[in-house]
Protein backbone atom coordinates (compact mmCIF):
# COMPACT_ATOMS: atom_id res chain seq x y z
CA UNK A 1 -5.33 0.24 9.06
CA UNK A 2 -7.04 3.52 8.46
CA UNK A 3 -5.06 6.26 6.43
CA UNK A 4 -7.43 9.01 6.45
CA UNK A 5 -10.59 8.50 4.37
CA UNK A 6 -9.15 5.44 3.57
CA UNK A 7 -8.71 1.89 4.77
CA UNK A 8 -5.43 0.55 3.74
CA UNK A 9 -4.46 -2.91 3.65
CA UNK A 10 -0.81 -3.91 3.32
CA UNK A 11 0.05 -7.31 1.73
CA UNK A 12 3.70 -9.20 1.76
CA UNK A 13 3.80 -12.21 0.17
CA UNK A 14 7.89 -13.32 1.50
CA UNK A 15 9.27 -11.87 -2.10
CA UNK A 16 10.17 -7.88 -2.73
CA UNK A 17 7.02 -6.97 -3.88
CA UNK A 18 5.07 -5.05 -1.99
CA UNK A 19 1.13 -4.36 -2.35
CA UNK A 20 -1.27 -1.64 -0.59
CA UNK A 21 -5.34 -1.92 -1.50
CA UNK A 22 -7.80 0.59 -0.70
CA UNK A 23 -11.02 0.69 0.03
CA UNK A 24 -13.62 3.16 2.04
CA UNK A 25 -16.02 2.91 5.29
CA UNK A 26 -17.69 0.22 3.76
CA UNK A 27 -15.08 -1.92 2.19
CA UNK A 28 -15.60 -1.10 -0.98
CA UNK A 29 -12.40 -0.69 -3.13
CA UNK A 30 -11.03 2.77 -4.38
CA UNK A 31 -9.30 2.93 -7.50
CA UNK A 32 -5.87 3.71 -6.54
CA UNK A 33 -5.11 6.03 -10.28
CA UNK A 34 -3.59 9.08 -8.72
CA UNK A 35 -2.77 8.01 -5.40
CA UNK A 36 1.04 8.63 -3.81
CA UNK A 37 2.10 6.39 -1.04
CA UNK A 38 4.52 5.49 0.62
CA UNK A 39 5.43 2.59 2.61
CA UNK A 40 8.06 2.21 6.03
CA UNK A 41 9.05 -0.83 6.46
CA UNK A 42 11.34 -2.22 9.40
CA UNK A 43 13.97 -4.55 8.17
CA UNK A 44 16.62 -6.08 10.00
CA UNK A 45 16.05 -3.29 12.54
CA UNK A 46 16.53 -0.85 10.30
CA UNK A 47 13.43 1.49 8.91
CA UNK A 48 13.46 1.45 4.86
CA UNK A 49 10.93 3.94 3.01
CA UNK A 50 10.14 3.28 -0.58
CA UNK A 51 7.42 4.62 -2.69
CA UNK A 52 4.45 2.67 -3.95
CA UNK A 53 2.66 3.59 -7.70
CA UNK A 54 -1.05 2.93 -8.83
CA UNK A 55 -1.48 -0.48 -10.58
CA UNK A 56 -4.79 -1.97 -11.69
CA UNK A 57 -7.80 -1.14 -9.60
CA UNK A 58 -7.77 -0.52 -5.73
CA UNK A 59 -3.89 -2.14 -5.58
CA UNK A 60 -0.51 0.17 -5.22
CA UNK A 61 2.96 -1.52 -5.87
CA UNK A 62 6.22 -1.10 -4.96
CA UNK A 63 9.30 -2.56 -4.30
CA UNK A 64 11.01 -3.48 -0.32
């Protein structure tokens, strides 16, 4: 999906972890050191927000 400047690509892999990469226009990856997200997730009907930190490269972590 787009988040601004950015495309954002969300990535569940069936365990808590959570990932988000970026990249630009041109799918090129963005270094994610000093970006703040946050992710919404609906779980069992119910809408959980929890917050996702830099990790190496274009990737932001967190935990659902």
């Amino acid at each position: 999906m787009d988040a601004g400047k950015y495309h954002a690509e969300l990535v569940v892999d069936g365990t808590t972890t959570v990932a988000l990469f970026l990249s630009d226009a041109d799918d090129r990856p963005i270094a994610a050191t000093g970006v703040k997200a946050n992710a919404i997730l609906v779980i069992d009907g119910k809408s959980q927000r929890f917050p996702l930190a830099p990790a190496e490269g274009a990737k932001l972590v967190g935990t659902a």
